[in-house]
PDB file of N, CA and C in Angstrom:
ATOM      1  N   UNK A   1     -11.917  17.036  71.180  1.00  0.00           N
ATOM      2  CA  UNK A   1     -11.343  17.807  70.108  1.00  0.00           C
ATOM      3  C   UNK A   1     -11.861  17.248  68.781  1.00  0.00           C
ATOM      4  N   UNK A   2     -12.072  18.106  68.112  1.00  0.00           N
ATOM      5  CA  UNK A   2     -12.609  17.739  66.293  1.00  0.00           C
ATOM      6  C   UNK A   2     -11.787  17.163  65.752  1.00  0.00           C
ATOM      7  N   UNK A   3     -12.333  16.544  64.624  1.00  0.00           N
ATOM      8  CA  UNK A   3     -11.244  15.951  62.970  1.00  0.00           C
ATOM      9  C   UNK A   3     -10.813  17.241  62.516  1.00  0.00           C
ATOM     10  N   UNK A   4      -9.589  17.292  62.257  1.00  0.00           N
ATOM     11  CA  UNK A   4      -9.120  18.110  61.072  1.00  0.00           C
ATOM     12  C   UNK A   4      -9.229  18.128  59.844  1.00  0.00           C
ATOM     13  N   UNK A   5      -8.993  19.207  59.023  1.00  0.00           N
ATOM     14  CA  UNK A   5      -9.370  18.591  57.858  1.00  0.00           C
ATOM     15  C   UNK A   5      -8.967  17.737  56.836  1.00  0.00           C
ATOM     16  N   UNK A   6      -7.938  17.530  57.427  1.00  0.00           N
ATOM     17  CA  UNK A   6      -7.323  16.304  56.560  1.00  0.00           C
ATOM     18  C   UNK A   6      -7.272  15.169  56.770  1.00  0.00           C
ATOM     19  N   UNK A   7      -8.408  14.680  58.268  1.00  0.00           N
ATOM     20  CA  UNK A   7      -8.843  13.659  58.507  1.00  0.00           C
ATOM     21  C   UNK A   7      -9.867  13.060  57.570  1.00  0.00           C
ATOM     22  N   UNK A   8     -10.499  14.077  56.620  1.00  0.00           N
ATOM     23  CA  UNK A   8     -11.692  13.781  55.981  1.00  0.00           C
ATOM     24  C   UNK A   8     -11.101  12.828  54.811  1.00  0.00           C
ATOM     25  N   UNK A   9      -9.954  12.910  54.416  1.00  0.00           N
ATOM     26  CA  UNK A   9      -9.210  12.559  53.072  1.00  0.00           C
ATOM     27  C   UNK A   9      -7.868  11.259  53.532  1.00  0.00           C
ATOM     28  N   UNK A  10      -7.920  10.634  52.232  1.00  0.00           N
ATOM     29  CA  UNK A  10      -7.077   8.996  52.289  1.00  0.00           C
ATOM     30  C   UNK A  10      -5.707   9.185  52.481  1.00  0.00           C
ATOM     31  N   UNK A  11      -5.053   8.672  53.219  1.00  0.00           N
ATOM     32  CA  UNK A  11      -3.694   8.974  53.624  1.00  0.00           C
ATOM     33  C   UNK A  11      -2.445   9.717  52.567  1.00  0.00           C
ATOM     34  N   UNK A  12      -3.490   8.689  51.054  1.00  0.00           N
ATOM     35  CA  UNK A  12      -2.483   8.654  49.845  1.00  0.00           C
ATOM     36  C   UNK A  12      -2.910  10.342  49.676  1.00  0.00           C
ATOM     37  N   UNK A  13      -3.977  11.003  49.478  1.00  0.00           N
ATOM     38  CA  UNK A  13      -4.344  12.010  49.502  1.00  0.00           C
ATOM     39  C   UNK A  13      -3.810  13.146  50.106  1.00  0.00           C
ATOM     40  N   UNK A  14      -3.336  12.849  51.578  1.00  0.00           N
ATOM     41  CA  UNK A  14      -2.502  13.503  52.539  1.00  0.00           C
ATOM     42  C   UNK A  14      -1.114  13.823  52.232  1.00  0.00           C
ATOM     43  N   UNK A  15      -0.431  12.136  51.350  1.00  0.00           N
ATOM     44  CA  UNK A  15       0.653  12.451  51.239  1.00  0.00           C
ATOM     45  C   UNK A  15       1.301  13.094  49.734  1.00  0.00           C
ATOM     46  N   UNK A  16       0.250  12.920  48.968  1.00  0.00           N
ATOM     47  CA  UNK A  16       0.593  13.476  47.724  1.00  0.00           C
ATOM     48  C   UNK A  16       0.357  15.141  48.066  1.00  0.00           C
ATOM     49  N   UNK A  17      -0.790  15.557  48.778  1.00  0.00           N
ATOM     50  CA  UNK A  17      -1.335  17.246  49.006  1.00  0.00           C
ATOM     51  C   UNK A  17       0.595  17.769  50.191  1.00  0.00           C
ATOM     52  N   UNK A  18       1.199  16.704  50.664  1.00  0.00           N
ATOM     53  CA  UNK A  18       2.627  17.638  51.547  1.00  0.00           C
ATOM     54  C   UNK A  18       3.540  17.428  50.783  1.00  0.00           C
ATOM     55  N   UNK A  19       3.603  16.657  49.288  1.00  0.00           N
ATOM     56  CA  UNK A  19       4.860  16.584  48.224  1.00  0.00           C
ATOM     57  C   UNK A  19       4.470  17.508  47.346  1.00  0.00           C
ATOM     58  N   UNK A  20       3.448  17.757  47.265  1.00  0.00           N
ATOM     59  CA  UNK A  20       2.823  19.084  46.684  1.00  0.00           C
ATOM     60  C   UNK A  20       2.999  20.470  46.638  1.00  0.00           C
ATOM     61  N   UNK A  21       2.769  20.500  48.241  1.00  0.00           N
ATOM     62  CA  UNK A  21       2.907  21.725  48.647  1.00  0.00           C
ATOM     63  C   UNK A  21       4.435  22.063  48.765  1.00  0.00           C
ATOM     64  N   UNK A  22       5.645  21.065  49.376  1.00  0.00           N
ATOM     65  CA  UNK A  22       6.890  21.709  49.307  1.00  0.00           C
ATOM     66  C   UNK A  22       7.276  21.714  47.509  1.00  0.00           C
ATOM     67  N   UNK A  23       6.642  20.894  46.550  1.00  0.00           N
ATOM     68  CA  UNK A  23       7.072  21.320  45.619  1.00  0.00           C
ATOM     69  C   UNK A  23       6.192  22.873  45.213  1.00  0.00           C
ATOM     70  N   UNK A  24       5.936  23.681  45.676  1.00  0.00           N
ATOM     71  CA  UNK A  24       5.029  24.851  45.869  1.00  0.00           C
ATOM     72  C   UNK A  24       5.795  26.198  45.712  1.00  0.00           C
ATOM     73  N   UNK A  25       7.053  25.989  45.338  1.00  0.00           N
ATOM     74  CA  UNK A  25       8.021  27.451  45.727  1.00  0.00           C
ATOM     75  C   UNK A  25       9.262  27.319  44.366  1.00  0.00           C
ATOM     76  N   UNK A  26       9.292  27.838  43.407  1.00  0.00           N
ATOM     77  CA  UNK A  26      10.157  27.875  42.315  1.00  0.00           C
ATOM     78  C   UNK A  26      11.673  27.841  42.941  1.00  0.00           C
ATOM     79  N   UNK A  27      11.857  28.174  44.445  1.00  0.00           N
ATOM     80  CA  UNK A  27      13.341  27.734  44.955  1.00  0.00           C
ATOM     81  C   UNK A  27      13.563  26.376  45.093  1.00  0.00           C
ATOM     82  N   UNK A  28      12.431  25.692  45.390  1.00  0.00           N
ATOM     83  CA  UNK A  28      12.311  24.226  45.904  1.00  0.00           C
ATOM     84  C   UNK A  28      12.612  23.621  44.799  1.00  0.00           C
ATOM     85  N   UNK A  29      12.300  24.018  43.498  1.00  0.00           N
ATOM     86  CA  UNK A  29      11.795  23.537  42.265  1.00  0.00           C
ATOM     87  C   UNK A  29      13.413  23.240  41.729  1.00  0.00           C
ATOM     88  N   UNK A  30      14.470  24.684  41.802  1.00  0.00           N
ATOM     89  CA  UNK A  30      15.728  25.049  41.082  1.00  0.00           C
ATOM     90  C   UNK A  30      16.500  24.092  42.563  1.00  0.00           C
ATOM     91  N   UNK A  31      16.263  23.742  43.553  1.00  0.00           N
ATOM     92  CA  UNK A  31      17.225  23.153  44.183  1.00  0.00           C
ATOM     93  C   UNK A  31      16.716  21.568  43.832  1.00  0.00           C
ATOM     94  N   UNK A  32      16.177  21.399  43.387  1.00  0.00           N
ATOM     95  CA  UNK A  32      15.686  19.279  42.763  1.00  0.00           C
ATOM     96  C   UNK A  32      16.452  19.351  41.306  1.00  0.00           C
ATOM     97  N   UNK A  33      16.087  20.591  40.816  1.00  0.00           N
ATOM     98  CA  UNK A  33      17.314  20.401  39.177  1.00  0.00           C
ATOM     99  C   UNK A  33      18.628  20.187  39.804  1.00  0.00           C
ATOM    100  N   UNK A  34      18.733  20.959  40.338  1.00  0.00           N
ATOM    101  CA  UNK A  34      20.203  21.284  40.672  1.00  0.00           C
ATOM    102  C   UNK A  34      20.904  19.849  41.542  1.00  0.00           C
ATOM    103  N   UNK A  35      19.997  19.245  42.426  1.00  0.00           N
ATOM    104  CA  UNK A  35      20.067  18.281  42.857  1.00  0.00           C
ATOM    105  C   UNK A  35      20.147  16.958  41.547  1.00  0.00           C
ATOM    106  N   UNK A  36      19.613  16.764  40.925  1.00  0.00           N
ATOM    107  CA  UNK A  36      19.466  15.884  39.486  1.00  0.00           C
ATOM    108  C   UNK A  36      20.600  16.344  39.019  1.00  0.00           C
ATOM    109  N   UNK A  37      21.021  17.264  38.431  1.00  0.00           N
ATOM    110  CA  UNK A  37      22.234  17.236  37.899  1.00  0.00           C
ATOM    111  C   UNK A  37      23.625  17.344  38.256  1.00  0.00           C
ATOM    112  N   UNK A  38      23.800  16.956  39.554  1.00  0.00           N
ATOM    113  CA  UNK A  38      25.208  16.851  40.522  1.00  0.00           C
ATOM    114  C   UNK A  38      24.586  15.599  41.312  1.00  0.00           C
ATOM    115  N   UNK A  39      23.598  14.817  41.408  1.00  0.00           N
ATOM    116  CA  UNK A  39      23.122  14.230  41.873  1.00  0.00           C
ATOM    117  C   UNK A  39      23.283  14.117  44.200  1.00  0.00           C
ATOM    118  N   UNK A  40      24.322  15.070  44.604  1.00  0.00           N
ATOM    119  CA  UNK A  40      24.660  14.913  46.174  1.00  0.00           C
ATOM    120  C   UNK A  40      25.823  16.480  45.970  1.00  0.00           C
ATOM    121  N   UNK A  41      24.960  17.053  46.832  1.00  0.00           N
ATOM    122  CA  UNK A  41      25.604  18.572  47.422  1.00  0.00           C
ATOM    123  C   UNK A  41      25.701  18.741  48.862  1.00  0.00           C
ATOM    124  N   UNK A  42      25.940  19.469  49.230  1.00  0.00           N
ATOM    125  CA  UNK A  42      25.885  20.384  50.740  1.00  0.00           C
ATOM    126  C   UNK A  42      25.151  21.661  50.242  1.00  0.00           C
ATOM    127  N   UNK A  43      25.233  22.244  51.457  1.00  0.00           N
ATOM    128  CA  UNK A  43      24.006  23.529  51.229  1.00  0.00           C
ATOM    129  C   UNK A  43      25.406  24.655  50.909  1.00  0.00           C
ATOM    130  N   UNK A  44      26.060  24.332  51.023  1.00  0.00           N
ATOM    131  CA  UNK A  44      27.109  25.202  50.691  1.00  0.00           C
ATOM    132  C   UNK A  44      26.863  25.630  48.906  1.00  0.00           C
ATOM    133  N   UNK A  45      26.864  24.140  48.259  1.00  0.00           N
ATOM    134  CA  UNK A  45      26.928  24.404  46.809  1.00  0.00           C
ATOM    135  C   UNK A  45      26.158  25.069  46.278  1.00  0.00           C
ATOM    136  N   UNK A  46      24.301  24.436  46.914  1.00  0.00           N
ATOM    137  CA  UNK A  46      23.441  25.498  46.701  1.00  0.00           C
ATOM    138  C   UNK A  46      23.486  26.843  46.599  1.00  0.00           C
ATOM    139  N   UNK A  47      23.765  27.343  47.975  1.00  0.00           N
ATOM    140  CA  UNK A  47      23.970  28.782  47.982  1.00  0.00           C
ATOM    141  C   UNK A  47      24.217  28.937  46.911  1.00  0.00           C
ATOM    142  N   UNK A  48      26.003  28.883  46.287  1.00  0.00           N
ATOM    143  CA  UNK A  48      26.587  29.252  45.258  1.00  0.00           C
ATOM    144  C   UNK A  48      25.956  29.490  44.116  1.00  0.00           C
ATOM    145  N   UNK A  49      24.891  28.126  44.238  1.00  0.00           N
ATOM    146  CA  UNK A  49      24.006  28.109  42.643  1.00  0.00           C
ATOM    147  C   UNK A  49      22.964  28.907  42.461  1.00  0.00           C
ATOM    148  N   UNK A  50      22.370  29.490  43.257  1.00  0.00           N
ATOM    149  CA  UNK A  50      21.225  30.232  43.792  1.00  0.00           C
ATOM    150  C   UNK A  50      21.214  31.485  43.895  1.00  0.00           C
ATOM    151  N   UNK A  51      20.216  32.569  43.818  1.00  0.00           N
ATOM    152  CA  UNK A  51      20.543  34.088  44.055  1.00  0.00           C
ATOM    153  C   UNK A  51      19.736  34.222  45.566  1.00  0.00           C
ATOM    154  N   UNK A  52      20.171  33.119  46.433  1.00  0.00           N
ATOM    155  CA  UNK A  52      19.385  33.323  47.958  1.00  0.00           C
ATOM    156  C   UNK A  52      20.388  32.801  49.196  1.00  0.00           C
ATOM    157  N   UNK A  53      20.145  34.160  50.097  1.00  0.00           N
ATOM    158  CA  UNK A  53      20.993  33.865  51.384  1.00  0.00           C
ATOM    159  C   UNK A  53      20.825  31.957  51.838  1.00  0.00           C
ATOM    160  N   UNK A  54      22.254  31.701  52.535  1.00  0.00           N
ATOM    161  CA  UNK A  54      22.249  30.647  52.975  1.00  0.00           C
ATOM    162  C   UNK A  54      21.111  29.927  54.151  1.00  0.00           C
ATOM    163  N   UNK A  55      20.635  31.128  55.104  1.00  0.00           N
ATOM    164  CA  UNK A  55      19.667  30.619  55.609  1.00  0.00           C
ATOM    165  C   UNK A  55      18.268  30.730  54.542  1.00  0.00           C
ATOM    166  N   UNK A  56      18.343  31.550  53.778  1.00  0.00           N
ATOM    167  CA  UNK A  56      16.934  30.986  52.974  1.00  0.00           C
ATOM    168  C   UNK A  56      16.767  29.713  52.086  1.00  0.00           C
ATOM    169  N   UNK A  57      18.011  29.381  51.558  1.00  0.00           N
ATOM    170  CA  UNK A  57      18.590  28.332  51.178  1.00  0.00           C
ATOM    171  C   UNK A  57      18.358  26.948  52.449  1.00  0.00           C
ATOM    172  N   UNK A  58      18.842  27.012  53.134  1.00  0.00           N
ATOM    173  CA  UNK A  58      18.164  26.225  54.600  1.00  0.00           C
ATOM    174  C   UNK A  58      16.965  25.841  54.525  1.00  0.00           C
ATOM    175  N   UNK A  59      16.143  26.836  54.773  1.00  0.00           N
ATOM    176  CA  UNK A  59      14.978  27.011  55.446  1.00  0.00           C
ATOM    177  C   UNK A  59      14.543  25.765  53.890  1.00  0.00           C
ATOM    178  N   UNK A  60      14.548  26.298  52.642  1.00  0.00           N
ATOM    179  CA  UNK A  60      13.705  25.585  51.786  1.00  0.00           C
ATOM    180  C   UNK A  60      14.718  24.056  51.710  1.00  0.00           C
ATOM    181  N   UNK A  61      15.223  24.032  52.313  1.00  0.00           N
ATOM    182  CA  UNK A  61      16.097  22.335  52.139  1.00  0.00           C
ATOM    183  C   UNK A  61      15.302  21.854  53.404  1.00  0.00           C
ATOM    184  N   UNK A  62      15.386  22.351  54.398  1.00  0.00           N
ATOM    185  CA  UNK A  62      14.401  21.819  55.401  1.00  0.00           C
ATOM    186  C   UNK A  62      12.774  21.434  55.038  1.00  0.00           C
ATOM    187  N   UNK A  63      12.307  22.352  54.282  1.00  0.00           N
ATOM    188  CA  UNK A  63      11.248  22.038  53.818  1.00  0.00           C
ATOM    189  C   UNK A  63      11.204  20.309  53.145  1.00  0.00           C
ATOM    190  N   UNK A  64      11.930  20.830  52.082  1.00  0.00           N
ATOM    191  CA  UNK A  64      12.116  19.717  50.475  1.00  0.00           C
ATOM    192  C   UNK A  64      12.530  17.989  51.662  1.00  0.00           C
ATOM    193  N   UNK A  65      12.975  18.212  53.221  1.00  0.00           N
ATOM    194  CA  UNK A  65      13.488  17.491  53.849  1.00  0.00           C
ATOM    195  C   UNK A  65      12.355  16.872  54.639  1.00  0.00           C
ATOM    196  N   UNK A  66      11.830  17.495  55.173  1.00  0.00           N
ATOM    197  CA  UNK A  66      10.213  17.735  55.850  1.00  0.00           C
ATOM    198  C   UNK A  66       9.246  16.685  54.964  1.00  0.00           C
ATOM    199  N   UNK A  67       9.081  17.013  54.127  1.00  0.00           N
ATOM    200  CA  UNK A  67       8.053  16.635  52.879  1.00  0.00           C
ATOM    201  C   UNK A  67       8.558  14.918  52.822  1.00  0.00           C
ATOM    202  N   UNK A  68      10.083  14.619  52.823  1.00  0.00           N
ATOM    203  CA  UNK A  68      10.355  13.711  52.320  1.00  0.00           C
ATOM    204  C   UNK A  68      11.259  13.387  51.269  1.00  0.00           C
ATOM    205  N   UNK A  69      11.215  14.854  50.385  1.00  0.00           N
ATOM    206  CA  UNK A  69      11.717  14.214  48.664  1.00  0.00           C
ATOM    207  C   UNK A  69      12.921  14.745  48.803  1.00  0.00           C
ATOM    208  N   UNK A  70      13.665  15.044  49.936  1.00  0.00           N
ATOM    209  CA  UNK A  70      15.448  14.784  49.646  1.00  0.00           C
ATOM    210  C   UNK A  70      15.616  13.969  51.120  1.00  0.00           C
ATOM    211  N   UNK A  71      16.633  13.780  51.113  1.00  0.00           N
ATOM    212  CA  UNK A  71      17.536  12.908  52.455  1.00  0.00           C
ATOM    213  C   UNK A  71      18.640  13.572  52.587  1.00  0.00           C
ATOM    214  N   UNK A  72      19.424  13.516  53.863  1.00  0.00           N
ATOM    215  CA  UNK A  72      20.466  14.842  53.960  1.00  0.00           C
ATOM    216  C   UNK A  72      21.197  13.340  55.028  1.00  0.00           C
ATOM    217  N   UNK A  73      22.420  13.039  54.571  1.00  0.00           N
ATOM    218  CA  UNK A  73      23.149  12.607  55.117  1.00  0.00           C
ATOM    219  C   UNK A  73      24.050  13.117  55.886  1.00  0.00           C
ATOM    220  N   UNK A  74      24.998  12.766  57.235  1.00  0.00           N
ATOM    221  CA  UNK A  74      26.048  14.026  57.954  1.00  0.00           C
ATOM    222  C   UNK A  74      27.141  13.428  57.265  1.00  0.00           C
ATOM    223  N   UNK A  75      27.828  14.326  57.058  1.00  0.00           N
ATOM    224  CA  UNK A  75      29.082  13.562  56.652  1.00  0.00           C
ATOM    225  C   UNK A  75      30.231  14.880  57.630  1.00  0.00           C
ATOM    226  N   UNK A  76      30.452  14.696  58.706  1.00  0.00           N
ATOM    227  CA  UNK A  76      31.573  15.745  59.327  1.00  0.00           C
ATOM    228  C   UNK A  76      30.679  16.940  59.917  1.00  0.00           C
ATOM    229  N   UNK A  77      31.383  17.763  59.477  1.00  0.00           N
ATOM    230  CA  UNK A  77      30.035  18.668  59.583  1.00  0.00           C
ATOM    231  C   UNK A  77      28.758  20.085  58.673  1.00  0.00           C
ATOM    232  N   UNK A  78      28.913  18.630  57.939  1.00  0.00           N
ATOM    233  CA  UNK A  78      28.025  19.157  56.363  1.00  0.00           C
ATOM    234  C   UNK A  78      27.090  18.158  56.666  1.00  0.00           C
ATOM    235  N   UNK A  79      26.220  18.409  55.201  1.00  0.00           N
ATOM    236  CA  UNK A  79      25.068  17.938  55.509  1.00  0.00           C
ATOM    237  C   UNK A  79      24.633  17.875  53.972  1.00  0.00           C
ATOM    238  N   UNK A  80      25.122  16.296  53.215  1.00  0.00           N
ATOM    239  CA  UNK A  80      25.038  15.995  51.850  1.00  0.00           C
ATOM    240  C   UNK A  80      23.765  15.607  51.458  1.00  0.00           C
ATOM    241  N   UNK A  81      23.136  16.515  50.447  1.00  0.00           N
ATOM    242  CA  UNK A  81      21.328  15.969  50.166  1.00  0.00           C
ATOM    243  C   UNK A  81      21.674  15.569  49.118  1.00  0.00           C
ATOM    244  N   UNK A  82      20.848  14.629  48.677  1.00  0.00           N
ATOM    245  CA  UNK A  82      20.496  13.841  47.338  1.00  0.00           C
ATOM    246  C   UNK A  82      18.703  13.672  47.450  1.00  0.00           C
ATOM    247  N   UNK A  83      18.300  13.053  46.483  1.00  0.00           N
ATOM    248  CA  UNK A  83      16.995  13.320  46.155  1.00  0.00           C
ATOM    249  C   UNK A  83      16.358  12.006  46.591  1.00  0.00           C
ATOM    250  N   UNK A  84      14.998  11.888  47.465  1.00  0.00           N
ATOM    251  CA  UNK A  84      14.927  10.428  47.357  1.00  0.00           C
ATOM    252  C   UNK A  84      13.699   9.894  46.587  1.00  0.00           C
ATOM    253  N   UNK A  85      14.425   8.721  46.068  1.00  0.00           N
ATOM    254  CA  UNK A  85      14.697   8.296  44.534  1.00  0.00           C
ATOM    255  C   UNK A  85      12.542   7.448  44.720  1.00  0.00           C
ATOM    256  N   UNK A  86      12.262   6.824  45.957  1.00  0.00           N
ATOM    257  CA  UNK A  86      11.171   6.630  46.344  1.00  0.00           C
ATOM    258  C   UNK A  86       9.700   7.550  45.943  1.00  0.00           C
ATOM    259  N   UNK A  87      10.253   8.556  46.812  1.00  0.00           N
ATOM    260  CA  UNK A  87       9.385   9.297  46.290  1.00  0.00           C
ATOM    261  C   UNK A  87       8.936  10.140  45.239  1.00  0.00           C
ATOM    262  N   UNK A  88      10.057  10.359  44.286  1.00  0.00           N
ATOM    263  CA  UNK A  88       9.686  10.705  42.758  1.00  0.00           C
ATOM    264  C   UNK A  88       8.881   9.896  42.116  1.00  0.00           C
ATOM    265  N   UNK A  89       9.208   8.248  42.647  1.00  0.00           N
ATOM    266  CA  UNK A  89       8.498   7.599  41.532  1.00  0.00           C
ATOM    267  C   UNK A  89       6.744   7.752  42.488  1.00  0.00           C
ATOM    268  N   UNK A  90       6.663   7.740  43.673  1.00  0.00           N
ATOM    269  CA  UNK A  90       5.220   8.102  43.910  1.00  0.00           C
ATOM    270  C   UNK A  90       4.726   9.140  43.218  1.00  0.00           C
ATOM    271  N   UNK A  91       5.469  10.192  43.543  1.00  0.00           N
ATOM    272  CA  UNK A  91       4.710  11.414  42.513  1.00  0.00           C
ATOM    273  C   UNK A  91       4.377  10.952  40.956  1.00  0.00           C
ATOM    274  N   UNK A  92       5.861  10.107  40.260  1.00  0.00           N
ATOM    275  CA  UNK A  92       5.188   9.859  38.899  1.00  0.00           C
ATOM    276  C   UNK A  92       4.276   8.830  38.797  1.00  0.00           C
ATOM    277  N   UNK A  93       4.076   7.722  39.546  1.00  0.00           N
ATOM    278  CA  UNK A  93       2.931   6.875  39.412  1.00  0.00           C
ATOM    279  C   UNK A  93       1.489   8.109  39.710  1.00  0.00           C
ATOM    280  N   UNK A  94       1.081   8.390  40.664  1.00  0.00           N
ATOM    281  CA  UNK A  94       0.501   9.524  40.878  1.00  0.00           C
ATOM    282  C   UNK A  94      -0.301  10.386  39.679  1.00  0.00           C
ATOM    283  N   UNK A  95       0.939  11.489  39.295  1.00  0.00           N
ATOM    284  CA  UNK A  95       0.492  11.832  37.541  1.00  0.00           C
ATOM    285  C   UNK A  95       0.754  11.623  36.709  1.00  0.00           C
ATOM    286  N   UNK A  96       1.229   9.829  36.576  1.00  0.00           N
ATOM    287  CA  UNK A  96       0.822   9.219  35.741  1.00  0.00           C
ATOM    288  C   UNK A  96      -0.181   8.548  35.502  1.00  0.00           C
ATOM    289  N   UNK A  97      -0.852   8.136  36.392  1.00  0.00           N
ATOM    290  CA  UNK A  97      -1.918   7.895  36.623  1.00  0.00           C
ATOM    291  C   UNK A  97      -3.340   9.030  36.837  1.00  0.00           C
ATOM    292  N   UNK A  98      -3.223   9.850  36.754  1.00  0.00           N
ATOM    293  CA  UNK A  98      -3.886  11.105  36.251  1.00  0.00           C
ATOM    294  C   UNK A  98      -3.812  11.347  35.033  1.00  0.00           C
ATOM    295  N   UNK A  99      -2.361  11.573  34.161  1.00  0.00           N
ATOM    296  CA  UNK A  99      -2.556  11.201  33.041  1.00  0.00           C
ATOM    297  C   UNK A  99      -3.321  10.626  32.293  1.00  0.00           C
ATOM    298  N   UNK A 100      -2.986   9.257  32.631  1.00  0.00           N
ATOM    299  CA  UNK A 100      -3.727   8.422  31.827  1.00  0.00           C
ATOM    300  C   UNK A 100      -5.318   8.276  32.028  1.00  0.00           C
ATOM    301  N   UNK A 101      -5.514   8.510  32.886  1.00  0.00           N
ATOM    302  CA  UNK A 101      -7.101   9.206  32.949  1.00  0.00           C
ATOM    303  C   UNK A 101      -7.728  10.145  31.941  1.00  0.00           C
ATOM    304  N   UNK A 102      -7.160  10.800  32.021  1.00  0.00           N
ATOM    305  CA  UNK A 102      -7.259  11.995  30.999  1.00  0.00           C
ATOM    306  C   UNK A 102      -6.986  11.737  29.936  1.00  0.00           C
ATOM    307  N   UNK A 103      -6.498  11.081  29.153  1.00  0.00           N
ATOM    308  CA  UNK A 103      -6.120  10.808  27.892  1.00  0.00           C
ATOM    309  C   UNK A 103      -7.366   9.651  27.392  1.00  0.00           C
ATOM    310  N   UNK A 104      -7.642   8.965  28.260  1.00  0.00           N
ATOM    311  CA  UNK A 104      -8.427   7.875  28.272  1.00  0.00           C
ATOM    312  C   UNK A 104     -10.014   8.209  28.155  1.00  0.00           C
ATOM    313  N   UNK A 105     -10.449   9.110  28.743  1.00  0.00           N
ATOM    314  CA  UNK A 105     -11.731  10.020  28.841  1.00  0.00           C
ATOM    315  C   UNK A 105     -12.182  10.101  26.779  1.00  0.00           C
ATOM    316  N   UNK A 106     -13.651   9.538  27.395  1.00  0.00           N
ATOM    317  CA  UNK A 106     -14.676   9.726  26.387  1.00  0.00           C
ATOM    318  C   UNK A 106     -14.664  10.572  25.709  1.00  0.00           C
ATOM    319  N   UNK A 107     -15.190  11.979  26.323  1.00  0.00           N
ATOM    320  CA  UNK A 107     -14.652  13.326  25.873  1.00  0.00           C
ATOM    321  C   UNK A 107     -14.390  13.940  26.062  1.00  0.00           C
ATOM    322  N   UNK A 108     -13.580  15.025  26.214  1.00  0.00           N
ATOM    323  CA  UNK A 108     -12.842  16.571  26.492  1.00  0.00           C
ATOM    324  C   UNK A 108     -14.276  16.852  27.252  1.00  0.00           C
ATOM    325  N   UNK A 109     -13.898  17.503  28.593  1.00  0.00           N
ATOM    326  CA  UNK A 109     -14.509  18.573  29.253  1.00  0.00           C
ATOM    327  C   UNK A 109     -14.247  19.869  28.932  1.00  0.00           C
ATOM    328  N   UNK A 110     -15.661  20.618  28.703  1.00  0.00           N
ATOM    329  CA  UNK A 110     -15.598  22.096  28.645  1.00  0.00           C
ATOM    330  C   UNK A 110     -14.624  22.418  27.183  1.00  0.00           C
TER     331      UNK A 110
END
């Protein structure tokens, strides 16, 4: 069987391109605010906050869960997410470090 294509590329590469992609969906986006500013919900609250059925609401917490950048604790029989706190700061070292590349550059491209 062949390499895939994401065998061709550095792990760090791999894992920044799947925090990427679930941040990829403006629902994903309004459930991390929403998460930041109550800091621990159930999918219950979501719903409420959201103009999307509870299983679509799901489906993108599973994602945001998948990826890594929330944690879903049981508590009974809910299921309390908070954000994990790890992987934000990868993403901001990340483009911050892109940043500062760019700012740092000789001269403006194009």
């Amino acid at each position: 069987m062949g390499a895939s294509k994401t065998d061709h590329f550095t792990d760090k590469q791999n894992e920044i391109a799947i925090l990427a992609k679930a941040l990829g969906h403006p629902a994903r986006i309004a459930i991390i605010e929403y998460l930041l500013k109550v800091d621990t919900c159930i999918c219950g609250d979501i719903v409420n906050e959201l103009p999307l059925a509870q299983p679509t609401v799901s489906q993108h917490l599973k994602e945001l869960k998948n990826a890594g950048i929330i944690k879903g604790d049981i508590e009974g029989n809910t299921i309390c997410y908070c954000i994990d706190e790890n992987v934000m700061h990868k993403l901001q070292n990340y483009f911050g470090n892109v940043h500062t590349k760019i700012k740092n550059r000789k001269k403006n491209c194009c």
